[in-house]
N, C-alpha and C. Protein backbone atom coordinates (compact mmCIF):
# COMPACT_ATOMS: atom_id res chain seq x y z
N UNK A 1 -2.77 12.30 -10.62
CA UNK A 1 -2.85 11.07 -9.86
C UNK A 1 -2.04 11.23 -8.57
N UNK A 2 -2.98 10.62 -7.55
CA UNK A 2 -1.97 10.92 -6.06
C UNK A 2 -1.18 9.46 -5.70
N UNK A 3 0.48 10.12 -5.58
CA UNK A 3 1.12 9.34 -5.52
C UNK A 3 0.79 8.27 -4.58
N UNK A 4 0.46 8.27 -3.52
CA UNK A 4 0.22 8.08 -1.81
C UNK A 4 -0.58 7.05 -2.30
N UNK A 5 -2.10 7.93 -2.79
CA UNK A 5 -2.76 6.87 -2.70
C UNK A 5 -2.77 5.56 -3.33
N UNK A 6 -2.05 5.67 -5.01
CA UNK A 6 -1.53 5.06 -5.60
C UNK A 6 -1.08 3.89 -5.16
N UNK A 7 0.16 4.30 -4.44
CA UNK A 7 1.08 3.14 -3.27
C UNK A 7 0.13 2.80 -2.41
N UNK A 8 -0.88 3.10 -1.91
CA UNK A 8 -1.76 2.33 -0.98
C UNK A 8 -2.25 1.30 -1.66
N UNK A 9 -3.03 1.39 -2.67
CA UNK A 9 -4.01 0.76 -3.52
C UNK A 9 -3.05 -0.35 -3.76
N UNK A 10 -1.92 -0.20 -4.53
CA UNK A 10 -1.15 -1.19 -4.94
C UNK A 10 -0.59 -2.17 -3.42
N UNK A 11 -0.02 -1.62 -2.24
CA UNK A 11 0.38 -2.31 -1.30
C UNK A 11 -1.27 -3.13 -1.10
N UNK A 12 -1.96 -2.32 -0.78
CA UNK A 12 -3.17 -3.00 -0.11
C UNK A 12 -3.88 -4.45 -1.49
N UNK A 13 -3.30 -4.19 -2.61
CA UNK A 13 -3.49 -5.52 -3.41
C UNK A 13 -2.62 -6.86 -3.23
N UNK A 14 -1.35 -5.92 -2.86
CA UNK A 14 -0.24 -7.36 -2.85
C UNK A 14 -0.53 -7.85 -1.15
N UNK A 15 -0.76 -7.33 -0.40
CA UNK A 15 -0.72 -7.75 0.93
C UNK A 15 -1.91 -8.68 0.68
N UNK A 16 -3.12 -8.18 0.14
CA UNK A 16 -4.93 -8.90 -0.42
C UNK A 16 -3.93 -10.52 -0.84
N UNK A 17 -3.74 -10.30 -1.87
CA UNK A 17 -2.67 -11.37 -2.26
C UNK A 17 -1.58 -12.50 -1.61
N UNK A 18 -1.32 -11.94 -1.28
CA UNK A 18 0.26 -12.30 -0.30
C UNK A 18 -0.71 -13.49 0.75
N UNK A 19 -1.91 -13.00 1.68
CA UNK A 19 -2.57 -13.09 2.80
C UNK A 19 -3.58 -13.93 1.86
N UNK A 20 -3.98 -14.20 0.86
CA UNK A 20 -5.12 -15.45 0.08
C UNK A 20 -4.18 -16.61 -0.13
N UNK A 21 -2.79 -16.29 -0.94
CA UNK A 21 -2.24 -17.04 -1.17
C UNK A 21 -1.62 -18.37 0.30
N UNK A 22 -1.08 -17.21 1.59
CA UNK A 22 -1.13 -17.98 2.89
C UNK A 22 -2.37 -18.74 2.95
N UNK A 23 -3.46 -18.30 2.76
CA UNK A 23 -4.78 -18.86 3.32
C UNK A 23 -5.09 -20.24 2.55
N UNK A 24 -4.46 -19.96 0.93
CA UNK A 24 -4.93 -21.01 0.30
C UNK A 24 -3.94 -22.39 0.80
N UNK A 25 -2.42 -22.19 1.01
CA UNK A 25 -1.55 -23.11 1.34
C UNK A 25 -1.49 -23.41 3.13
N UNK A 26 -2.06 -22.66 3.97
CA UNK A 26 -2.19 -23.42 5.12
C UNK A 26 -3.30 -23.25 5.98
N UNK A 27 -4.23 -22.43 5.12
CA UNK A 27 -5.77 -23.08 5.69
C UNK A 27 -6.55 -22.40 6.69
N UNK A 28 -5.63 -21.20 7.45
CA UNK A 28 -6.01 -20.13 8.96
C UNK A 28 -6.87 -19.50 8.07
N UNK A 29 -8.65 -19.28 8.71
CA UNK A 29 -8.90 -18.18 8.47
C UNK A 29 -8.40 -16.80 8.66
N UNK A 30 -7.22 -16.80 9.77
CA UNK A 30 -7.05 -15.29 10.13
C UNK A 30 -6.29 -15.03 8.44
N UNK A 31 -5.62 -15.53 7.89
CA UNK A 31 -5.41 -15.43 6.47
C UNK A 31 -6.02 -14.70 5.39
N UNK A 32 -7.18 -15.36 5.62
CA UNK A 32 -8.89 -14.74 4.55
C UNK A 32 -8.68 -13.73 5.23
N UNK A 33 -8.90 -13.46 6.19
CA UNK A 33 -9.80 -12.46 7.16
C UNK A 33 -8.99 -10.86 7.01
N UNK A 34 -7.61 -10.83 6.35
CA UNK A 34 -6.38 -10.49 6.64
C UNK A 34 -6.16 -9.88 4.76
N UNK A 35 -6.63 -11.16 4.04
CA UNK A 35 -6.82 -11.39 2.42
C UNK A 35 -8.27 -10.01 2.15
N UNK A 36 -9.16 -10.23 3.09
CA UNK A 36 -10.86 -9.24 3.01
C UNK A 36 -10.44 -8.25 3.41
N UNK A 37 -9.64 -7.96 4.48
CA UNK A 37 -9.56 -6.57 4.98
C UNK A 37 -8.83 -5.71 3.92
N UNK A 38 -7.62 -6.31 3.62
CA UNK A 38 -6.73 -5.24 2.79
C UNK A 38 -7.24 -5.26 1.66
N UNK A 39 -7.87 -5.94 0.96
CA UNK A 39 -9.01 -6.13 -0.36
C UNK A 39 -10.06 -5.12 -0.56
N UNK A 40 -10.41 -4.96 0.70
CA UNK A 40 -11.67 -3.76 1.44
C UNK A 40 -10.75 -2.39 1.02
N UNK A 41 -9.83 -2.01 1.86
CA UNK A 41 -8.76 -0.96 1.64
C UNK A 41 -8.42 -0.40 0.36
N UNK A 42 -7.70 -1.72 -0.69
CA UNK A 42 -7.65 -1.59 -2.16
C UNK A 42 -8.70 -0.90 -2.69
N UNK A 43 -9.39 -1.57 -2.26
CA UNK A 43 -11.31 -1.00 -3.36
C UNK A 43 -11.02 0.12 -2.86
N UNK A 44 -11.30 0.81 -1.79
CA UNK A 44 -11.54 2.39 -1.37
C UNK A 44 -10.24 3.29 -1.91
N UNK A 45 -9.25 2.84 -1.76
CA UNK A 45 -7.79 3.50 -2.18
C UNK A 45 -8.20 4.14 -4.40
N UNK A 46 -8.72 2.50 -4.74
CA UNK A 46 -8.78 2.74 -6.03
C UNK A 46 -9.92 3.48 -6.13
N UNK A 47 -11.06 3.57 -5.73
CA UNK A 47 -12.42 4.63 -5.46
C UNK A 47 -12.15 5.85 -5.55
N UNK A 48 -10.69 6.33 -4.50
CA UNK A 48 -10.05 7.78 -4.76
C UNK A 48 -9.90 8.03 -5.77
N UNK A 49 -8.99 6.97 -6.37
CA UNK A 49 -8.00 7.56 -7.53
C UNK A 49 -8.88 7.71 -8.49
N UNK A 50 -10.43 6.66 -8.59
CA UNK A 50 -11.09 7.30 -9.95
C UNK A 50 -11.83 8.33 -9.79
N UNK A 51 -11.60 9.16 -8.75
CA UNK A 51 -12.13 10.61 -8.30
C UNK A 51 -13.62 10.22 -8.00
N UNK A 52 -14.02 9.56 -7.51
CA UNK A 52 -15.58 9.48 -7.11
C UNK A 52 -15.65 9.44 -5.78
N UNK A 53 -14.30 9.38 -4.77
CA UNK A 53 -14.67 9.44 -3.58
C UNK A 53 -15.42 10.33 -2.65
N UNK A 54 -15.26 11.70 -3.24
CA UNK A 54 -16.42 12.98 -2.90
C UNK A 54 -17.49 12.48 -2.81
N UNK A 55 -18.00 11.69 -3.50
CA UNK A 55 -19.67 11.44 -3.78
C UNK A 55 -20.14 9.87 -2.78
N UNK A 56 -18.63 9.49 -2.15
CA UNK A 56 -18.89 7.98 -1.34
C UNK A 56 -17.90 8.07 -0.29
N UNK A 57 -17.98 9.37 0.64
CA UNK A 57 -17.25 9.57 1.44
C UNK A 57 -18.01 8.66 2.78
N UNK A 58 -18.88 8.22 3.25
CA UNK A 58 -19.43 8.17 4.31
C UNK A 58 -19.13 6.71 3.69
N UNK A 59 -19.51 5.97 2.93
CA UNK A 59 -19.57 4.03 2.32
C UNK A 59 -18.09 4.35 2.70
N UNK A 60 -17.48 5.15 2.25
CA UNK A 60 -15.78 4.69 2.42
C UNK A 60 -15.18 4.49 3.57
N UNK A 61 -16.14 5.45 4.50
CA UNK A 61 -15.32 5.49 6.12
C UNK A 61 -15.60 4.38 6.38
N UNK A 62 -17.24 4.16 6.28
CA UNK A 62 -17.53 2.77 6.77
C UNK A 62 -16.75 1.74 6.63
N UNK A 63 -16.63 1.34 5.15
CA UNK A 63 -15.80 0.11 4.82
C UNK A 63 -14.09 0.08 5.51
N UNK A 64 -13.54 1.59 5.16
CA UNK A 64 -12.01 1.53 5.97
C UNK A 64 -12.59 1.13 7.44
N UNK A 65 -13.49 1.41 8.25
CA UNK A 65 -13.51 0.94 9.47
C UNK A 65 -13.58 -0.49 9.59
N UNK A 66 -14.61 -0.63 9.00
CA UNK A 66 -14.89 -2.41 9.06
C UNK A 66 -13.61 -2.95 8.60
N UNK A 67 -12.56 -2.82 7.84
CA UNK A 67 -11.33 -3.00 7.38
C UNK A 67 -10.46 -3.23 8.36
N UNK A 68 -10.32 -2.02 9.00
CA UNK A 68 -9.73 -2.29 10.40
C UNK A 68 -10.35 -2.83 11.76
N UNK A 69 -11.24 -3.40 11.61
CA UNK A 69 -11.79 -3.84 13.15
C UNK A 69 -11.45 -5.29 12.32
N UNK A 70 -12.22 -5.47 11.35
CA UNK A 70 -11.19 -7.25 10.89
C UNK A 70 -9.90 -7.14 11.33
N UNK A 71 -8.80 -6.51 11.32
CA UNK A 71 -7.22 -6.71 10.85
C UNK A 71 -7.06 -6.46 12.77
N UNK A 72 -8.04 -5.89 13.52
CA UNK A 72 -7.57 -5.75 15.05
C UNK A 72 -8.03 -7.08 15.52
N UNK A 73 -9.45 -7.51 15.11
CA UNK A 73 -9.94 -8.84 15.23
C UNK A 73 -9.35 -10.07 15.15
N UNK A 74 -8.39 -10.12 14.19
CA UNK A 74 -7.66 -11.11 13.47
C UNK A 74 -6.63 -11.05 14.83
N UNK A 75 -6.02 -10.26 14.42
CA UNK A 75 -4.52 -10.03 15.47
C UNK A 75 -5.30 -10.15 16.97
N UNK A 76 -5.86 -10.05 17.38
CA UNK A 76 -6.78 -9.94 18.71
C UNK A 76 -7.09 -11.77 18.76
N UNK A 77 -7.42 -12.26 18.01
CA UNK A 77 -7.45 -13.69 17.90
C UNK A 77 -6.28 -14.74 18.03
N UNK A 78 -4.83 -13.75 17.12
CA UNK A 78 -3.96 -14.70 17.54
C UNK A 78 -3.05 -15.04 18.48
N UNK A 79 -3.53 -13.20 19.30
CA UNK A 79 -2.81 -13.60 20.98
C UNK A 79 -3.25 -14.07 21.59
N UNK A 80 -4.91 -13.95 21.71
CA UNK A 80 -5.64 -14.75 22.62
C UNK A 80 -4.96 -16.52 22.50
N UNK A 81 -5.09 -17.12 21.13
CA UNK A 81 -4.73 -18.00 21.30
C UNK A 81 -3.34 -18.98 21.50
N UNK A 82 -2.41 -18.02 21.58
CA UNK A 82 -0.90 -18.04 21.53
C UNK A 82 -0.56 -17.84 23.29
N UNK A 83 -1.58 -17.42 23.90
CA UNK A 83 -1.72 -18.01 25.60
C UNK A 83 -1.15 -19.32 25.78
């Protein structure tokens, strides 16, 4: 088992967490949006660890990308509006 990825999977659940729980008590989508991305991350992190990522290397890039264009999106949203 890889340590690394391990600690990813698990950070990328509690942050999933941490970021639903904000969303549920004050209502910002950037919250959800923040809750989906690192949720997205988790899934692919845990995908490694059950060794099938060889066979879903290209779905994985995809999804880590889309992962991160939410989490630049999000943050890209709250400076715009903090003008």
């Amino acid at each position: 088992m890889n340590i690394i990825t391990t600690i990813n999977a698990t950070l990328g659940i509690l942050i999933m967490l941490l970021a639903l729980r904000a969303y549920r008590k004050l209502g910002s989508k950037l919250y959800l949006s923040l809750s989906i991305a690192f949720g997205i991350f988790a899934v692919t992190h845990i995908v490694t660890l059950l060794g099938i990522a060889r066979y879903l290397t290209t779905m994985l890039l995809t999804l880590r990308v889309i992962a991160y264009g939410m989490v630049v999106l999000s943050l890209h949203k709250v400076l715009k509006s903090a003008k």
